[in-house]
Protein backbone atom coordinates (compact mmCIF):
# COMPACT_ATOMS: atom_id res chain seq x y z
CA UNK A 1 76.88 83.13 46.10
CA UNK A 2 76.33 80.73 43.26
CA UNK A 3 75.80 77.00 43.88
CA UNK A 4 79.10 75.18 42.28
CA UNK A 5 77.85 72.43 39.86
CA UNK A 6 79.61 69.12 38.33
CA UNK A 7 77.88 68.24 35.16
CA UNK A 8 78.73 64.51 33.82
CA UNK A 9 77.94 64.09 30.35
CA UNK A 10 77.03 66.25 27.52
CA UNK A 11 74.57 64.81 25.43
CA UNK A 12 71.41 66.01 24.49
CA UNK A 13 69.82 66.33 28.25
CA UNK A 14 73.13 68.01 29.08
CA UNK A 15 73.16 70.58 26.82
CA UNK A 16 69.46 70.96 27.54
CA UNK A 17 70.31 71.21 31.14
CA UNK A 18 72.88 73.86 29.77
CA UNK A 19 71.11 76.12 27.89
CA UNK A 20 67.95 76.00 31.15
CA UNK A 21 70.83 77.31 33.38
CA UNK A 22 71.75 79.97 31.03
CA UNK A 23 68.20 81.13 29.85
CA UNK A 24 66.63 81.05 33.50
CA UNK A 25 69.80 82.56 35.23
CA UNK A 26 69.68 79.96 38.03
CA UNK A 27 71.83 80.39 41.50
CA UNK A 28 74.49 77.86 39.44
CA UNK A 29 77.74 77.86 38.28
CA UNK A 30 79.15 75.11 35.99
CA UNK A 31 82.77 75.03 37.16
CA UNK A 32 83.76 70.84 35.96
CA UNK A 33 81.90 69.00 32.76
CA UNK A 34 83.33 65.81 31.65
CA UNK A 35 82.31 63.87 28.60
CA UNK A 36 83.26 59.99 28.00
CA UNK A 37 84.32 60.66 24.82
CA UNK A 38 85.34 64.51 23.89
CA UNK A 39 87.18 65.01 26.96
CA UNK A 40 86.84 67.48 30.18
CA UNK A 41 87.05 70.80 31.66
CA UNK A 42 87.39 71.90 34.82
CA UNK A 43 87.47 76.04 35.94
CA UNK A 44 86.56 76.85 39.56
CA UNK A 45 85.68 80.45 37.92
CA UNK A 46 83.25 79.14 36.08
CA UNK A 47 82.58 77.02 32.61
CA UNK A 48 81.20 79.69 30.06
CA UNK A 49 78.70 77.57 28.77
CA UNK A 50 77.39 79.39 25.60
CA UNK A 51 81.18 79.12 24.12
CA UNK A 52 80.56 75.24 25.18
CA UNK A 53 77.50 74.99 23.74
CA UNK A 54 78.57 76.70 20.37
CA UNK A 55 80.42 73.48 19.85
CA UNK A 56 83.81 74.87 21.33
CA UNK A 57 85.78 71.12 22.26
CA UNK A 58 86.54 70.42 25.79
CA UNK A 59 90.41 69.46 26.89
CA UNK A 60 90.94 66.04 26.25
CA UNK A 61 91.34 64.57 30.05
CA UNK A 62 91.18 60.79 30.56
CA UNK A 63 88.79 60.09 33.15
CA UNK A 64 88.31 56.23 34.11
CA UNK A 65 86.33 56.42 36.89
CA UNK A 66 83.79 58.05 34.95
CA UNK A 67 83.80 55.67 31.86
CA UNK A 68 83.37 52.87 34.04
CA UNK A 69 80.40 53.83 35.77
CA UNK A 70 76.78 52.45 34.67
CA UNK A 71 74.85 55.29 35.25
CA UNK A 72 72.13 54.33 33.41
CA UNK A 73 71.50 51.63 35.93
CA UNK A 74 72.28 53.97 39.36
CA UNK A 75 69.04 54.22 40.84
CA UNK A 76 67.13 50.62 40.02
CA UNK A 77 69.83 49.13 41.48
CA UNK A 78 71.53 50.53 43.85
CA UNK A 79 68.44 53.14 45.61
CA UNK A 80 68.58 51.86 49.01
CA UNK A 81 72.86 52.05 49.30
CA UNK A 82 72.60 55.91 47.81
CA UNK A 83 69.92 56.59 50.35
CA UNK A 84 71.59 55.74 53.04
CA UNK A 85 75.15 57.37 52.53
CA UNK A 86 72.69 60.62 50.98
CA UNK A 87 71.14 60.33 55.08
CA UNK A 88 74.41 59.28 56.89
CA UNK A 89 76.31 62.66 55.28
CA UNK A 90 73.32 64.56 55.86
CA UNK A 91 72.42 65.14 52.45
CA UNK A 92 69.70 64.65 49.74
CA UNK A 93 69.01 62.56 47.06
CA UNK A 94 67.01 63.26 43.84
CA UNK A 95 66.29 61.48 40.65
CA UNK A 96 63.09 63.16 39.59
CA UNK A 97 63.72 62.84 35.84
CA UNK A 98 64.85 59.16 36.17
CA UNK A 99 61.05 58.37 35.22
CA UNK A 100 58.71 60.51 32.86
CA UNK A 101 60.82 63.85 32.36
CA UNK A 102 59.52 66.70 34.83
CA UNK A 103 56.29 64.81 35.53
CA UNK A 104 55.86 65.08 38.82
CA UNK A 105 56.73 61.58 40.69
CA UNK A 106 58.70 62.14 43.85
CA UNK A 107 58.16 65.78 44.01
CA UNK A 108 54.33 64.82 44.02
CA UNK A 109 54.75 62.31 46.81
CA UNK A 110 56.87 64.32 49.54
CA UNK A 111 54.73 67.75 48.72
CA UNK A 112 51.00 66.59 48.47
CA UNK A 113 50.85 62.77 49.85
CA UNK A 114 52.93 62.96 52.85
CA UNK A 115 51.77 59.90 55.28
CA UNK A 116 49.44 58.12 52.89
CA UNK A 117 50.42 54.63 51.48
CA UNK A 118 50.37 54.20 48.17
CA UNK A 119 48.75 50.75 47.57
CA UNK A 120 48.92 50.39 43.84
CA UNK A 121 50.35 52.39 40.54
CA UNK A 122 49.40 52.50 36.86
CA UNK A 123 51.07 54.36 34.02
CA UNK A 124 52.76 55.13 30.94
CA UNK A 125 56.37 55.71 31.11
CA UNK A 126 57.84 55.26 27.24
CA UNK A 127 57.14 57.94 24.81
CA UNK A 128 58.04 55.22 22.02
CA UNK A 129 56.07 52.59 22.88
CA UNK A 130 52.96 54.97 23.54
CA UNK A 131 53.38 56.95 19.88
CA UNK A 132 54.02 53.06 18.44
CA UNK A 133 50.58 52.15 19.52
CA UNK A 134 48.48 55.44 19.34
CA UNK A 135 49.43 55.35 15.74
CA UNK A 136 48.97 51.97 14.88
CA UNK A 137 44.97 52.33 16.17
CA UNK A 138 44.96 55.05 13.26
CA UNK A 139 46.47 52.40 10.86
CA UNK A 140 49.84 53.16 10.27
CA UNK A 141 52.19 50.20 10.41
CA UNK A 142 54.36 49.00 13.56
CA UNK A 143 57.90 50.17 11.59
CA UNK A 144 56.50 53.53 10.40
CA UNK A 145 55.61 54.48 13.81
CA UNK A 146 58.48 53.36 15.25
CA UNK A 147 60.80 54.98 11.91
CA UNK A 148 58.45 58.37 12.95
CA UNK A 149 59.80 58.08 16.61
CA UNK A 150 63.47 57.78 15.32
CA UNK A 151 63.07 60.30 13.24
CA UNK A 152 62.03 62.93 16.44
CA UNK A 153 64.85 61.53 18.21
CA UNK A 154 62.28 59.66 21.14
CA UNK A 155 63.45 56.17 20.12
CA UNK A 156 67.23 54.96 20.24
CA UNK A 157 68.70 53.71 16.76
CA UNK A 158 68.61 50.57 18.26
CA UNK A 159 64.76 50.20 20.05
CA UNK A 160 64.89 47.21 21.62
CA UNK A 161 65.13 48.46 25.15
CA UNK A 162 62.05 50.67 24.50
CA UNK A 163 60.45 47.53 22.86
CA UNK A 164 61.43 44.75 24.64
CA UNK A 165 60.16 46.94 27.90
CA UNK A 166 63.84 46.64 30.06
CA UNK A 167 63.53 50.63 30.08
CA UNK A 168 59.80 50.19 31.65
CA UNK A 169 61.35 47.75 34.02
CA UNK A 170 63.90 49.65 35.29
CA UNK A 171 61.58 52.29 36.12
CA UNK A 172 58.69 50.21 37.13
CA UNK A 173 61.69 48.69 39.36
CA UNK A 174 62.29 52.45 40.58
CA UNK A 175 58.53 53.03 41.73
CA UNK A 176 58.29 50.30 43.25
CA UNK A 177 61.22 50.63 45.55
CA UNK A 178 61.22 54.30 46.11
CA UNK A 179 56.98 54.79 46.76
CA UNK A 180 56.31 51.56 47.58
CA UNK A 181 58.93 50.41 49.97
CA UNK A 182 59.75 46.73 47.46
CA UNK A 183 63.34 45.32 47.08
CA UNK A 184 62.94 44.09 43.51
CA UNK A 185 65.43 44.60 40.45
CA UNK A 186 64.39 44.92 36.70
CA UNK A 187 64.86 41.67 36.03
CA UNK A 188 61.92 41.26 38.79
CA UNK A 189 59.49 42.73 36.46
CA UNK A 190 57.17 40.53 33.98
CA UNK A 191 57.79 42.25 30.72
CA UNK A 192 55.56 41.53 27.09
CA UNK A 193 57.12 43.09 24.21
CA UNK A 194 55.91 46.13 22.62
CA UNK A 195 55.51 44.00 19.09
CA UNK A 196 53.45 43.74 15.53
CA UNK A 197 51.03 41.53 17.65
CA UNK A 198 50.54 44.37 20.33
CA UNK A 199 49.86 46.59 17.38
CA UNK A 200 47.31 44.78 15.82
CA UNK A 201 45.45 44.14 18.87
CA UNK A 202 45.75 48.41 19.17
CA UNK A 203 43.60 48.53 15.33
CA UNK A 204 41.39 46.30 17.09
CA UNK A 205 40.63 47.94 20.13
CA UNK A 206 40.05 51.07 18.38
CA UNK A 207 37.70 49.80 15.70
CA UNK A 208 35.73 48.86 19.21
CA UNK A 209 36.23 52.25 20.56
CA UNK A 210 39.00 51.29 23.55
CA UNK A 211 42.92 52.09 23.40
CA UNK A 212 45.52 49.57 23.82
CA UNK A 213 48.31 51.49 26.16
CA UNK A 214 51.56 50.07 27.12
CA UNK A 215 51.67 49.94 30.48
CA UNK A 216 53.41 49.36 34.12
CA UNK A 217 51.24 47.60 36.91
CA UNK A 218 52.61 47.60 40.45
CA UNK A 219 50.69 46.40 43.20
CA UNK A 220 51.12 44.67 46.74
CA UNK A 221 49.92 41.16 46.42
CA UNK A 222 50.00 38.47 49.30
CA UNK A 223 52.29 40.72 51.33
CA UNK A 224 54.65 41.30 48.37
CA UNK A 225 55.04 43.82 45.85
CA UNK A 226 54.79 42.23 41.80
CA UNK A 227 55.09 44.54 39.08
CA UNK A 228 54.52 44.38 34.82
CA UNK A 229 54.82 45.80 31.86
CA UNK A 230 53.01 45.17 28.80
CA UNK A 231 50.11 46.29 26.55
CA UNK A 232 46.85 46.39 27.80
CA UNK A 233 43.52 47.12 26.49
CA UNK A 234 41.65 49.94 28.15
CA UNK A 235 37.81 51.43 28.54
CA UNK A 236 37.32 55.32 27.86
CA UNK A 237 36.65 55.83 31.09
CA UNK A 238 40.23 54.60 32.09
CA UNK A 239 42.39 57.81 33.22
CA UNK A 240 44.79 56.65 30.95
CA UNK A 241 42.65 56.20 27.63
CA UNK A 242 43.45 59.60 26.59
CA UNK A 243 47.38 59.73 27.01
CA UNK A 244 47.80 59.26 23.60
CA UNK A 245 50.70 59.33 20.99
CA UNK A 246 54.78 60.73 22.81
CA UNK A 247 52.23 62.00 25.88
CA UNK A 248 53.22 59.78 29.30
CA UNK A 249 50.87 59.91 33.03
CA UNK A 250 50.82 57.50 35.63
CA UNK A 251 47.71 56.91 38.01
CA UNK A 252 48.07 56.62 42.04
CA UNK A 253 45.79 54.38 44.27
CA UNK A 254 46.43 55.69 47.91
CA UNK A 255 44.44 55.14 51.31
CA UNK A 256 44.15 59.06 52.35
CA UNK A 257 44.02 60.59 49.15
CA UNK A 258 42.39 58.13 46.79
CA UNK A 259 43.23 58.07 42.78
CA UNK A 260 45.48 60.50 42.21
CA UNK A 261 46.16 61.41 38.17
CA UNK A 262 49.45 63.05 36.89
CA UNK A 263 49.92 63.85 33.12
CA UNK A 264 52.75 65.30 30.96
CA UNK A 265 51.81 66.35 27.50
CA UNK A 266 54.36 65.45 24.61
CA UNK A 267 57.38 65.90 26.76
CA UNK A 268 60.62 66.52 24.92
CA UNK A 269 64.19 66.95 25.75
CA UNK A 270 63.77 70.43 27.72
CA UNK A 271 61.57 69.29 30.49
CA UNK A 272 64.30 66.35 31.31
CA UNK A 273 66.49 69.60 31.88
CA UNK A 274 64.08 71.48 33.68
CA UNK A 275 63.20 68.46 36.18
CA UNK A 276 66.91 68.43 37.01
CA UNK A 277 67.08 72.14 37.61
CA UNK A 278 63.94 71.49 40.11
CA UNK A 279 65.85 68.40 41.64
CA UNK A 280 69.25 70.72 41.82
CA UNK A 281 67.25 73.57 42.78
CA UNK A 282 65.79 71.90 46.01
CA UNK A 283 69.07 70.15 46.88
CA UNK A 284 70.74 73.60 47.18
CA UNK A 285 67.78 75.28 49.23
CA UNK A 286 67.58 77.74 46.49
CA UNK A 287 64.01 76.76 44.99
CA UNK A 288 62.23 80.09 44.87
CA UNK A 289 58.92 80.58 46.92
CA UNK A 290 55.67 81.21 45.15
């Protein structure tokens, strides 16, 4: 029998989400989808989703609860509450494309590092920030770069969370607390801008053959864990010196395992759908088996 799924929100993930369900005919049925602004629809037979997705409008039902939740804040701040009422009722929580898309983050630690500590974590987590200064060590100017990534639809209309690094803190704030057992909050996170400055010290690192990569540090310092975001220069022999241009990766220092390297090339809307299918697929214990 199909798995019965809520979707809230329709934007571009959820349509992505959308048409993944359709094209990979997953165990799922769609039977409630609410919107905060065109309305909502709810059909315990099911939601045909291609008539949805052809732009047919939902029913216009008010739904305040909904509107009034920040959900783009859920997890960095409120992790250790959802965990616990996810274990008291016996069920799972999952938030795998809360960081890079469907690079592997969570997934990677219960599957391949069960009981080793992860003592320290590296990476690139903003598509917009990383095309901003993989292009500017070619020579094209901070607001081109930035007017390219609008363009593509990887930076907001308004950058400034990409640029001011809050989205990089609220996911550093997420590794952190999930992998490395911290209590911080974004606001816990040292953040340098993502600015005209930062891309003129990228020209300048490439004329001497390095990379200038905006990037989160988190690591456990004097029995704490501290955490930053900024851009820093890097040797070619850094893991991350060739994660260039909308590509994202993050780097893993563990005691059992050692340096462990994940990469996801030019990730686009599609693979934020596909890691929720993964996380809804492994929720409903109907992941297939290789």
């Amino acid at each position: 029998m199909p798995v019965r799924l809520a979707l809230f929100g329709f934007g571009n993930v959820g349509r992505a989400l959308a048409r993944t369900l359709l094209e990979t005919k997953a165990p799922f049925v769609v039977t409630a989808l609410a919107t905060k602004r065109h309305g909502a629809v709810v059909d315990a037979a099911g939601i045909d989703l291609g008539t949805i997705l052809a732009g047919t409008d939902l029913p216009l039902r008010e739904l305040p609860p909904i509107a009034s939740v920040p959900a783009d804040v859920l997890v960095e701040m409120t992790y250790r509450e959802l965990e616990a009422l996810a274990t008291k009722q016996g069920r799972m929580l999952r938030f795998e494309a809360t960081l890079a898309d469907c690079l592997p983050v969570f997934t990677l630690r219960r599957a391949a590092l069960p009981l080793a500590t992860i003592t320290a974590i590296r990476g690139i987590v903003s598509s917009t920030n990383n095309h901003i200064l993989s292009a500017a060590a070619a020579g094209v100017p901070f607001e081109d770069a930035l007017a390219d990534a609008q363009r593509l639809g990887i930076a907001e209309a308004d950058p400034r969370n990409d640029l001011e690094g809050h989205d990089a803190a609220a996911k550093a704030t997420i590794l952190a607390n999930v992998l490395m057992g911290a209590e911080l909050v974004p606001e816990d996170i040292a953040r340098e801008p993502i600015d005209e400055r930062a891309a003129t010290a990228a020209r300048a690192a490439a004329d001497n053959g390095d990379r200038v990569r905006p990037l989160i540090e988190i690591a456990r310092r004097g029995g704490k864990v501290v955490a930053s975001f900024g851009p820093r220069r890097l040797a070619p022999m850094d893991p991350l010196f060739a994660v260039d241009d909308f590509s994202m990766g993050l780097v893993f220092e563990t005691d059992l395992a050692g340096r462990v390297v994940v990469q996801l090339h030019d990730p686009h809307v599609d693979q934020v759908a596909y890691a929720i299918l993964t996380d809804l697929l492994e929720i409903s214990g109907t992941m297939p088996r290789p």
